[in-house]
C-alpha atoms as a PDB file:
ATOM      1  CA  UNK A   1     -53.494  71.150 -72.014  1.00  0.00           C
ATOM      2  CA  UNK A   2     -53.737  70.728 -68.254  1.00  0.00           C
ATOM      3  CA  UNK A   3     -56.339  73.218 -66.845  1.00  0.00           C
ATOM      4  CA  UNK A   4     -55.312  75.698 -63.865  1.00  0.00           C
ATOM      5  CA  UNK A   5     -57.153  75.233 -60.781  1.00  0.00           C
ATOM      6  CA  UNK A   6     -57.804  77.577 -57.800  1.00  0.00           C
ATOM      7  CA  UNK A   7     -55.928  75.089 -55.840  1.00  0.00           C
ATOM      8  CA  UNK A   8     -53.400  76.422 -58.011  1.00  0.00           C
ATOM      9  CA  UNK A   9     -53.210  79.700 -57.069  1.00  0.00           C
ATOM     10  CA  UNK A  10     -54.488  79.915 -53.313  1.00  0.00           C
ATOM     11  CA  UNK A  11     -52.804  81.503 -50.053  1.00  0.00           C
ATOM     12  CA  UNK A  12     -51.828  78.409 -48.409  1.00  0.00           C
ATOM     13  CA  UNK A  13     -51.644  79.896 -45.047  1.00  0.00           C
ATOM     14  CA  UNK A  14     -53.943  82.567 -44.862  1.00  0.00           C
ATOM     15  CA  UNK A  15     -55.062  84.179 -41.451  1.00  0.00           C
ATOM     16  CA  UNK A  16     -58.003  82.578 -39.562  1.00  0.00           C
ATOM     17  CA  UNK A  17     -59.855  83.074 -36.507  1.00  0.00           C
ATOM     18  CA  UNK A  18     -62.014  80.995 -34.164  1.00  0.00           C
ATOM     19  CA  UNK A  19     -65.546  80.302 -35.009  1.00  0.00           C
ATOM     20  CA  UNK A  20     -66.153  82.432 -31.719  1.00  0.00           C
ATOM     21  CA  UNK A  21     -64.260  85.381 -32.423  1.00  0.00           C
ATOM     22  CA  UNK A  22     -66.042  88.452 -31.515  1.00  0.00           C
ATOM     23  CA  UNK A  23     -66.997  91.589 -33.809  1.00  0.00           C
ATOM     24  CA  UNK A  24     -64.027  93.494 -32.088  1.00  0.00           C
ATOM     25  CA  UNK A  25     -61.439  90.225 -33.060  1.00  0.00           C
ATOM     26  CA  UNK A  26     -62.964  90.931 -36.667  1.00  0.00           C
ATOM     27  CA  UNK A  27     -61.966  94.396 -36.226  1.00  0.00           C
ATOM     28  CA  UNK A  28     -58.299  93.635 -34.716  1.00  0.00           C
ATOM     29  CA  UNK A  29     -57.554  91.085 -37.953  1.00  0.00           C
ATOM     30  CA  UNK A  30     -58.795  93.219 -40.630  1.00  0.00           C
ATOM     31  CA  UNK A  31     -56.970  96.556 -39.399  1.00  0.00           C
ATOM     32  CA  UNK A  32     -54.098  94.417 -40.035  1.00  0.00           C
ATOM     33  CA  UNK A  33     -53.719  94.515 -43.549  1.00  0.00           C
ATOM     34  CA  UNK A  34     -56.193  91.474 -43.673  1.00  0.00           C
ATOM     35  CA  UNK A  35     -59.546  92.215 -46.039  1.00  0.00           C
ATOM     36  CA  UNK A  36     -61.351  88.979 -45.284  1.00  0.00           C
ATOM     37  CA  UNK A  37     -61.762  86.876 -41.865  1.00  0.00           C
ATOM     38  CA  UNK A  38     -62.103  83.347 -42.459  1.00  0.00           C
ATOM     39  CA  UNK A  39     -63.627  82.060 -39.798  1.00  0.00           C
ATOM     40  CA  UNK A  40     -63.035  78.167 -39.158  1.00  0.00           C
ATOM     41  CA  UNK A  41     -64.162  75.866 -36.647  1.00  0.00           C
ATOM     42  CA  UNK A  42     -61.380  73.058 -36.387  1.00  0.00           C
ATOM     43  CA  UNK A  43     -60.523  73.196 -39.911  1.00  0.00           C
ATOM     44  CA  UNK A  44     -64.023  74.013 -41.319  1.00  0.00           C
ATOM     45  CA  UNK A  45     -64.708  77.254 -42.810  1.00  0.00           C
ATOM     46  CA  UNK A  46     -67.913  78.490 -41.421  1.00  0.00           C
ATOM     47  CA  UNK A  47     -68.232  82.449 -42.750  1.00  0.00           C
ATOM     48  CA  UNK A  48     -66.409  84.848 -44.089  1.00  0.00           C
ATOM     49  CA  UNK A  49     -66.253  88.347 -42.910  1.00  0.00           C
ATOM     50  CA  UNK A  50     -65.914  91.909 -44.541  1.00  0.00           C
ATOM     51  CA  UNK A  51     -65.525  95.209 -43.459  1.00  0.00           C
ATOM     52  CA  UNK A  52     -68.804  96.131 -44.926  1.00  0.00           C
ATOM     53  CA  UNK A  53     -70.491  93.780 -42.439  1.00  0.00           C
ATOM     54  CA  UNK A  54     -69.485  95.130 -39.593  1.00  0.00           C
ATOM     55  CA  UNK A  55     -71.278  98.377 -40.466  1.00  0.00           C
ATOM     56  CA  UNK A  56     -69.824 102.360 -39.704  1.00  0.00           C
ATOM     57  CA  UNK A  57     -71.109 104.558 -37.430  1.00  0.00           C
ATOM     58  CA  UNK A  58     -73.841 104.680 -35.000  1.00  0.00           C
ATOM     59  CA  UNK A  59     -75.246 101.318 -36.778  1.00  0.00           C
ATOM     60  CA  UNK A  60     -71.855  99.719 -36.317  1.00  0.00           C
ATOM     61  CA  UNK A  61     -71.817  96.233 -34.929  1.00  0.00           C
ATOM     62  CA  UNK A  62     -70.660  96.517 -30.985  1.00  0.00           C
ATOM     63  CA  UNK A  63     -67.000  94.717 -30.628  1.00  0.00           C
ATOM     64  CA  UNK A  64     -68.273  92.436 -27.699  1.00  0.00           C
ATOM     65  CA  UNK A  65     -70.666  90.609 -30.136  1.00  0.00           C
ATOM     66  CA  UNK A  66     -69.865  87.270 -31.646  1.00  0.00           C
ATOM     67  CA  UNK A  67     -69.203  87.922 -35.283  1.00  0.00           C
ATOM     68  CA  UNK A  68     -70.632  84.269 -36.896  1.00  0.00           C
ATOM     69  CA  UNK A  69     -74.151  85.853 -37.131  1.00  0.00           C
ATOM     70  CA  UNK A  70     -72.778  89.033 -39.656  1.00  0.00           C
ATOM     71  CA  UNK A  71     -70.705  86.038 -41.883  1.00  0.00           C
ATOM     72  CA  UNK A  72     -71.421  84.444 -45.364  1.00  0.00           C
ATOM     73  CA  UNK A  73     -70.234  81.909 -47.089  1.00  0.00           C
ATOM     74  CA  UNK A  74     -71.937  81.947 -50.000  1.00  0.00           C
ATOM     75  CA  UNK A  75     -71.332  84.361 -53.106  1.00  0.00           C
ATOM     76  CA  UNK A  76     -67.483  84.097 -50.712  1.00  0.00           C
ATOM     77  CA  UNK A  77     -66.235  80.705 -51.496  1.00  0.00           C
ATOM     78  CA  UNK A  78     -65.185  78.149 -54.156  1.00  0.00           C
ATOM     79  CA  UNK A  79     -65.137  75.129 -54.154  1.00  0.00           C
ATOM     80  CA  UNK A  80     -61.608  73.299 -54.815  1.00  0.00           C
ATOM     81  CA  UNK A  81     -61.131  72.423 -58.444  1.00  0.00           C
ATOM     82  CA  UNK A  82     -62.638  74.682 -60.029  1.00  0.00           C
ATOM     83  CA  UNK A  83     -60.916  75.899 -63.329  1.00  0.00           C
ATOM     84  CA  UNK A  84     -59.370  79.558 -62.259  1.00  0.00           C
ATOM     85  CA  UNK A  85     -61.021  80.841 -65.118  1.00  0.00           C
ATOM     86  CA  UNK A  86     -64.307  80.358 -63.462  1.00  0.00           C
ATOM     87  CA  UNK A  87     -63.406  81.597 -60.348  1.00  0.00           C
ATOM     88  CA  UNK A  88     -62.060  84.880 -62.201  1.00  0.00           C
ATOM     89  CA  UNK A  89     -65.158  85.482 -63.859  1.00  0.00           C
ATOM     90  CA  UNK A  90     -67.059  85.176 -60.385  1.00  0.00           C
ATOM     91  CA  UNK A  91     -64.834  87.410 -58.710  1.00  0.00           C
ATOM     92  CA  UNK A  92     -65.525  90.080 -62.120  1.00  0.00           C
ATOM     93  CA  UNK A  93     -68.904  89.611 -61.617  1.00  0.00           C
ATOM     94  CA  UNK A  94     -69.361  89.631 -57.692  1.00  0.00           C
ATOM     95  CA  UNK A  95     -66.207  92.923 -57.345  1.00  0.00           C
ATOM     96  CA  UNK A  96     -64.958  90.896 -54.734  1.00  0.00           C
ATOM     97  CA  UNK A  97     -60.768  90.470 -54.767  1.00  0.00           C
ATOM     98  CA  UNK A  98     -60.832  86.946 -52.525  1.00  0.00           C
ATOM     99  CA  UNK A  99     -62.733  83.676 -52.448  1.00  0.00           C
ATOM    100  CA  UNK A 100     -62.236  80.949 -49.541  1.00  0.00           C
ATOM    101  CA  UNK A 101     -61.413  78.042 -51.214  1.00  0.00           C
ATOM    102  CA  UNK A 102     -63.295  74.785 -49.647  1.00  0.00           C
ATOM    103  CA  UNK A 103     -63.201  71.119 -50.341  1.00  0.00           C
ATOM    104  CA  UNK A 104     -66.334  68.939 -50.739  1.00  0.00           C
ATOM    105  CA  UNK A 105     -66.039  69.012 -46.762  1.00  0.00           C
ATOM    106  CA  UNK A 106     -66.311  72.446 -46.119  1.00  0.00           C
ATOM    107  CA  UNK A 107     -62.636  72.542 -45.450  1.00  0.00           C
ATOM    108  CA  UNK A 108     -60.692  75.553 -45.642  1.00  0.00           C
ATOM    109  CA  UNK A 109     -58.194  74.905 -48.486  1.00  0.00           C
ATOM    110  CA  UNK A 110     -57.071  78.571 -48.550  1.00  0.00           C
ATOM    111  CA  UNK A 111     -57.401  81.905 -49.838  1.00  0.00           C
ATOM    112  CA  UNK A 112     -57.940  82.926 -53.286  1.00  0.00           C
ATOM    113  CA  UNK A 113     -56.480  86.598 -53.843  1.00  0.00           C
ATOM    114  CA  UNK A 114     -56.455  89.010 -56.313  1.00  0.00           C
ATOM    115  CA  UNK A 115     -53.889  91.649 -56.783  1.00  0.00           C
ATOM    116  CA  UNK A 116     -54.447  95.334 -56.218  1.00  0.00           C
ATOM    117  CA  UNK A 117     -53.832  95.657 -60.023  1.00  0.00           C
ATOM    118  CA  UNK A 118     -55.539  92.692 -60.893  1.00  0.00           C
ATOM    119  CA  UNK A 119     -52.143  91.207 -62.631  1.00  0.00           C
ATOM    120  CA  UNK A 120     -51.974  87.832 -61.246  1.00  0.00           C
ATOM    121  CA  UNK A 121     -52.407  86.097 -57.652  1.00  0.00           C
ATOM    122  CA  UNK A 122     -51.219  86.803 -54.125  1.00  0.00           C
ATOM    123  CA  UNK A 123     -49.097  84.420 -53.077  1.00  0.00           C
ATOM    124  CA  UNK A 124     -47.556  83.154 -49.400  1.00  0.00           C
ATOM    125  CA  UNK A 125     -44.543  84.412 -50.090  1.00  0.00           C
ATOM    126  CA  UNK A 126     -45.434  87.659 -51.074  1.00  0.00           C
ATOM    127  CA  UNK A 127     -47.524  88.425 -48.868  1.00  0.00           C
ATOM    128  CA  UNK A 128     -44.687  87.128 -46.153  1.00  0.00           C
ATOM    129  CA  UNK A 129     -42.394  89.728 -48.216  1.00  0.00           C
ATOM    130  CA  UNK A 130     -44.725  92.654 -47.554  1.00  0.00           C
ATOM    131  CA  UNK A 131     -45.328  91.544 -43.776  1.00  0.00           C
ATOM    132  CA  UNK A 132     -41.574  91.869 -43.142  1.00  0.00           C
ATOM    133  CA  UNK A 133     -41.404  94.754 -44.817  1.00  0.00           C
ATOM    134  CA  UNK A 134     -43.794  97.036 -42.977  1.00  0.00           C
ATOM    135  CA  UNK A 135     -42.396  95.647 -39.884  1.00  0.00           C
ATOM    136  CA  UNK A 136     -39.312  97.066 -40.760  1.00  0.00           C
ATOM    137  CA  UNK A 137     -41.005  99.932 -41.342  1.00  0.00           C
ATOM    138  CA  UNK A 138     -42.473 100.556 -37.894  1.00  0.00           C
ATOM    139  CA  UNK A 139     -39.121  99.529 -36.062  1.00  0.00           C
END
């Protein structure tokens, strides 16, 4: 039996921004229905953002800041190949809902993704679906 692999199950396309984006670009991405910024330079994924590293409040990172300094990568990416199963049981243990996936280069390979309910995988079309439909929504 042929094991599944991440590589399997990954957004293909998922959204990226500039290894200079600024903490307010962070802001912009995730307010749009985005819950991780990958952020590449070229094609190299060089940290991962969340909303809890931006901060809330008075302690809030400023927009005008670069954002690479509040990024991980690790505990936040997989490598490509890996057996799904694995990558499930990290995302169990870590809470997280997405994992960058990477080649041996560092290479953004795409977006590992969770449902809501936890019942399978985003996928690009899907998440395509649910882009045109809240468009519709606010026309």
């Amino acid at each position: 039996m042929e094991t599944v692999r991440v590589d399997d199950a990954v957004l293909r396309r998922p959204k990226t921004l500039g290894a200079g984006a600024t903490v307010g670009d962070v802001r912009a991405l995730l307010g749009d229905h985005v819950h991780a910024a990958l952020l590449v330079d070229g094609s190299r994924l060089v940290g991962v953002v969340v909303r809890e590293d931006l901060g809330e409040g008075p302690g809030a990172a400023p927009d005008g800041e670069p954002a690479l300094p509040l990024a991980r990568l690790e505990g936040r990416t997989v490598r490509s190949g890996t057996p799904l199963g694995d990558a499930q049981r990290l995302l169990g243990v870590s809470g997280l809902r997405r994992l960058a996936v990477v080649d041996d280069a560092g290479v953004l390979v795409g977006l590992l993704c969770r449902k809501r309910r936890g019942d399978g995988w985003c996928t690009d079309a899907g998440v395509e679906a649910r882009r045109r439909e809240r468009a519709g929504r606010s026309a």
